[in-house]
N, C-alpha and C. Protein backbone atom coordinates (compact mmCIF):
# COMPACT_ATOMS: atom_id res chain seq x y z
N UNK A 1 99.06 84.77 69.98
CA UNK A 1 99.59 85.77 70.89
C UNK A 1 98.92 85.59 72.25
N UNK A 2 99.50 85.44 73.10
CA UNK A 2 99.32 85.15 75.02
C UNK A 2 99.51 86.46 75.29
N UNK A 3 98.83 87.05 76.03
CA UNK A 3 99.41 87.88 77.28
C UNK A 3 98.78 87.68 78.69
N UNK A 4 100.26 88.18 79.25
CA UNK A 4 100.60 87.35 80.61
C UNK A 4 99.70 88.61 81.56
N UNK A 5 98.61 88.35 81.63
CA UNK A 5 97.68 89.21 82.53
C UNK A 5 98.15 89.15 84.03
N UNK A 6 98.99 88.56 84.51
CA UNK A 6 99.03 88.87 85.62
C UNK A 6 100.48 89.75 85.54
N UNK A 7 101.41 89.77 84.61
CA UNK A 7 102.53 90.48 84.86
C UNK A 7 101.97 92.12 84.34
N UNK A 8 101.07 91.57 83.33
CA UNK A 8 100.10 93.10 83.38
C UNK A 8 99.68 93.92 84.77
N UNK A 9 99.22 93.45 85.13
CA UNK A 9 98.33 93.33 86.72
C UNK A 9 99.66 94.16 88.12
N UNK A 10 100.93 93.61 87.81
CA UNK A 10 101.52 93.92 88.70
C UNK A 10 102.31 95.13 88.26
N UNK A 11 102.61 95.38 86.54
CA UNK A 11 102.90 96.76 86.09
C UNK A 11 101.80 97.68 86.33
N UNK A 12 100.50 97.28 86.37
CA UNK A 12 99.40 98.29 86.86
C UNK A 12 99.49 98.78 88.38
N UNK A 13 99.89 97.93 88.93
CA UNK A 13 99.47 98.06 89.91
C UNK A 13 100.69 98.67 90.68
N UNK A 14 102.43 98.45 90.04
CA UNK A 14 103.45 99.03 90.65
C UNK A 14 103.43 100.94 90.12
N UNK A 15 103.18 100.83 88.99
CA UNK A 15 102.86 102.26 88.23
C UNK A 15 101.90 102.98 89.10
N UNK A 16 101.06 102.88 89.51
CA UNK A 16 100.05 103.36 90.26
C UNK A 16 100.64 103.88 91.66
N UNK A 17 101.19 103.19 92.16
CA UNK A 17 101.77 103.10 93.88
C UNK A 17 102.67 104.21 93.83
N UNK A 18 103.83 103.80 92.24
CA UNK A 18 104.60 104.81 92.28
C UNK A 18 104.60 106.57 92.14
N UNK A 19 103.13 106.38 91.36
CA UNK A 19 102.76 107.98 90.63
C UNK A 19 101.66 108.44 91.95
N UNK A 20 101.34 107.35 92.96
CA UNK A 20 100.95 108.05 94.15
C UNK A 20 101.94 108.45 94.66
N UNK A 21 103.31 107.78 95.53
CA UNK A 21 104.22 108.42 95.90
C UNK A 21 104.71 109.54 95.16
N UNK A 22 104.77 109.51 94.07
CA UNK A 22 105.92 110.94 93.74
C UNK A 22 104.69 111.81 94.11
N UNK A 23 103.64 112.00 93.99
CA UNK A 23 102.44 113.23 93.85
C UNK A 23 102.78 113.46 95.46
N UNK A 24 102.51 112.73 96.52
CA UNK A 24 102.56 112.64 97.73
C UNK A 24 103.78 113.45 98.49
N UNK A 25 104.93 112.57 97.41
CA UNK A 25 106.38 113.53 97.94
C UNK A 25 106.20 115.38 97.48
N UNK A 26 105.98 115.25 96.48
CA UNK A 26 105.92 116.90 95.76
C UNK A 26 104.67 117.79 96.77
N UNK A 27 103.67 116.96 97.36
CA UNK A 27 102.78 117.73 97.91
C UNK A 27 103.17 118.11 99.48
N UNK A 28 104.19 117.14 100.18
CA UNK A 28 105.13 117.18 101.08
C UNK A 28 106.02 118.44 100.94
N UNK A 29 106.51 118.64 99.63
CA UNK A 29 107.71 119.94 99.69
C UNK A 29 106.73 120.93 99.45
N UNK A 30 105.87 121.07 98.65
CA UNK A 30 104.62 122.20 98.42
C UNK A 30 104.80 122.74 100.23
N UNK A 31 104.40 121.62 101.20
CA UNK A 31 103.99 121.94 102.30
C UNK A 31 105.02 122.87 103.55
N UNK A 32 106.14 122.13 103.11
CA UNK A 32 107.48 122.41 103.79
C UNK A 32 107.76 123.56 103.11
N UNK A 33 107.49 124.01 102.09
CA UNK A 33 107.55 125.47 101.11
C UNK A 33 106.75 126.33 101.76
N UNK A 34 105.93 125.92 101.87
CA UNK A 34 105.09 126.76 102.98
C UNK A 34 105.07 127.32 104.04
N UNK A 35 106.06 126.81 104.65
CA UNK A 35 106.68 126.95 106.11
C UNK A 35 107.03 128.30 106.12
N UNK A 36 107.92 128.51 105.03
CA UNK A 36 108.26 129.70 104.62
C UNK A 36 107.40 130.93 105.51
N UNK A 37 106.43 130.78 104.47
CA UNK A 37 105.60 132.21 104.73
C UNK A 37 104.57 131.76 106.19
N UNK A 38 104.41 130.85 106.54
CA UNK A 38 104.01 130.51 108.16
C UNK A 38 104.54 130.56 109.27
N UNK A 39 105.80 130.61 108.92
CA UNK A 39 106.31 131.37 110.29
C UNK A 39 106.97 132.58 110.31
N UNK A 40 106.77 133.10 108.67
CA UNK A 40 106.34 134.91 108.73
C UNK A 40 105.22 135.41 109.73
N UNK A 41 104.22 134.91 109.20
CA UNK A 41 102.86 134.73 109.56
C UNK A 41 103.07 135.15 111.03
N UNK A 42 103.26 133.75 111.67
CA UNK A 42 103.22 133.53 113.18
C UNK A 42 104.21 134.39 113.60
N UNK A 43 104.62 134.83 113.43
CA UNK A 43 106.10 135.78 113.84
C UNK A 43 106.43 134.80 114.94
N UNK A 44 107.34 133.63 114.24
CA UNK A 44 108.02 133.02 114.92
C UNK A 44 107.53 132.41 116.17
N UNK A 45 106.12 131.59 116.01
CA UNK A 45 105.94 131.17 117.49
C UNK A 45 106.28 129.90 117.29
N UNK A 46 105.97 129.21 118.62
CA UNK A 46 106.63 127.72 118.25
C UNK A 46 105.49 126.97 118.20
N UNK A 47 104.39 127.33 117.91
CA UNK A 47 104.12 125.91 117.03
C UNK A 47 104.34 125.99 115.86
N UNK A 48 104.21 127.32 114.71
CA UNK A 48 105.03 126.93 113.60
C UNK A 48 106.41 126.78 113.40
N UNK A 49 106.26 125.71 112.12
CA UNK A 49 107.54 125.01 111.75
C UNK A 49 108.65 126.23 111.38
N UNK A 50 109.91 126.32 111.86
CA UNK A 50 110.94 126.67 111.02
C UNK A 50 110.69 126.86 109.60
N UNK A 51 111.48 128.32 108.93
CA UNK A 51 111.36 128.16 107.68
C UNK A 51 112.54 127.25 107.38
N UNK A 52 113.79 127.31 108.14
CA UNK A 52 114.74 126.18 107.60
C UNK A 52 114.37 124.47 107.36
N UNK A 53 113.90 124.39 108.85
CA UNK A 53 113.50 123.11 108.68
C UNK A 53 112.48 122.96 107.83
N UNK A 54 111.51 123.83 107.21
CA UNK A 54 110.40 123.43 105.79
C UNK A 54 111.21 123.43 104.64
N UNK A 55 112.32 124.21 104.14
CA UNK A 55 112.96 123.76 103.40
C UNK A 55 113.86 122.71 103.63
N UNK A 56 114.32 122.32 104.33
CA UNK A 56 115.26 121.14 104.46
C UNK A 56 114.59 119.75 103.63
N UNK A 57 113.07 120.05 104.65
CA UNK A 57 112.09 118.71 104.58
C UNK A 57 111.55 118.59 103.32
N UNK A 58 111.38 120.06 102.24
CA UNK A 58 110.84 120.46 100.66
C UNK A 58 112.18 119.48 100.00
N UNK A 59 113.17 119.99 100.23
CA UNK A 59 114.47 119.66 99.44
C UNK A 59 114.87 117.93 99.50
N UNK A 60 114.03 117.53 100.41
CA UNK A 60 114.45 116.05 100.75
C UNK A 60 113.63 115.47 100.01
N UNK A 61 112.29 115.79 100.25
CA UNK A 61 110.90 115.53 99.71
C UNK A 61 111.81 115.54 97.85
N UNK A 62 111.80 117.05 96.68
CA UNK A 62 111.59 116.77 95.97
C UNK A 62 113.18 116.23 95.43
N UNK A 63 113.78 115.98 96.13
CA UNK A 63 115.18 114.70 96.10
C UNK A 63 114.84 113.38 95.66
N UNK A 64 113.90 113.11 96.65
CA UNK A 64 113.28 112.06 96.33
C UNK A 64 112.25 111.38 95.16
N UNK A 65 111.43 112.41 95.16
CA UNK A 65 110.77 112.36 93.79
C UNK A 65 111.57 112.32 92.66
N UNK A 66 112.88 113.18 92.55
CA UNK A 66 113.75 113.30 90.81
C UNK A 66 113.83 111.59 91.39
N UNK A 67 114.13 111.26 92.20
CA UNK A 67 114.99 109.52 92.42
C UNK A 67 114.13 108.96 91.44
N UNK A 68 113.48 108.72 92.01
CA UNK A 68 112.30 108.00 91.85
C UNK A 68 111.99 108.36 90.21
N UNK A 69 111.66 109.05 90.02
CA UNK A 69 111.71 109.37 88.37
C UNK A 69 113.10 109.19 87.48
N UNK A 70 113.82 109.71 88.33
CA UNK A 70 114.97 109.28 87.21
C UNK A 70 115.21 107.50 87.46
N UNK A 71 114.58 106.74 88.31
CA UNK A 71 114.92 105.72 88.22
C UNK A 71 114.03 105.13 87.21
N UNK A 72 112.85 105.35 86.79
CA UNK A 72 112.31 105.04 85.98
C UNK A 72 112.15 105.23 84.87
N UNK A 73 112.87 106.51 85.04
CA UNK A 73 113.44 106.80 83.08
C UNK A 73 114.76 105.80 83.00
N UNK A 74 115.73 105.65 83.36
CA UNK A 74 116.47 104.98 83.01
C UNK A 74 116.35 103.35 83.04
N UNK A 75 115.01 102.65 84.05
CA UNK A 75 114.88 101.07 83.56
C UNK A 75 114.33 101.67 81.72
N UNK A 76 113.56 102.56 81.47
CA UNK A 76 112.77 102.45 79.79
C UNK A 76 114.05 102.55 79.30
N UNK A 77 114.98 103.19 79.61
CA UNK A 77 116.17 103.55 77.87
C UNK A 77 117.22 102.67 78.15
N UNK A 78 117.69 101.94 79.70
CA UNK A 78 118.63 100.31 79.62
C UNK A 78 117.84 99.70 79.23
């Protein structure tokens, strides 16, 4: 029995990149969720963000993450 340590090496190493991005994207909409109650807060000044535009940017954010996961559930079950 061989194993191919370097195709090991590059599933380590693509798995990793990927489960940083999704954490990264979800902590992105956490943030844009936030917006929400920050420009309660600020009563609307302009340096805080829009609550629309924090949800827009949440909703894109965890869009992206299902992608990304559902793309990887479906390479395991094709």
């Amino acid at each position: 029995m061989d194993v191919d340590w370097r195709a090991l090496l590059l599933v380590g190493i693509v798995s990793l990149a990927v489960a940083v991005a999704v954490v990264v994207l979800v902590a992105f909409a956490l943030v844009g969720l936030s917006a929400r109650s920050g420009a309660a807060r600020h009563g609307g000044e302009a340096s805080a963000p829009s609550a629309s535009v924090g949800t827009a940017a949440a909703c894109v954010c965890l869009v992206a993450a299902a992608a990304i996961v559902g793309f990887g559930l479906y390479l395991v079950v094709v």
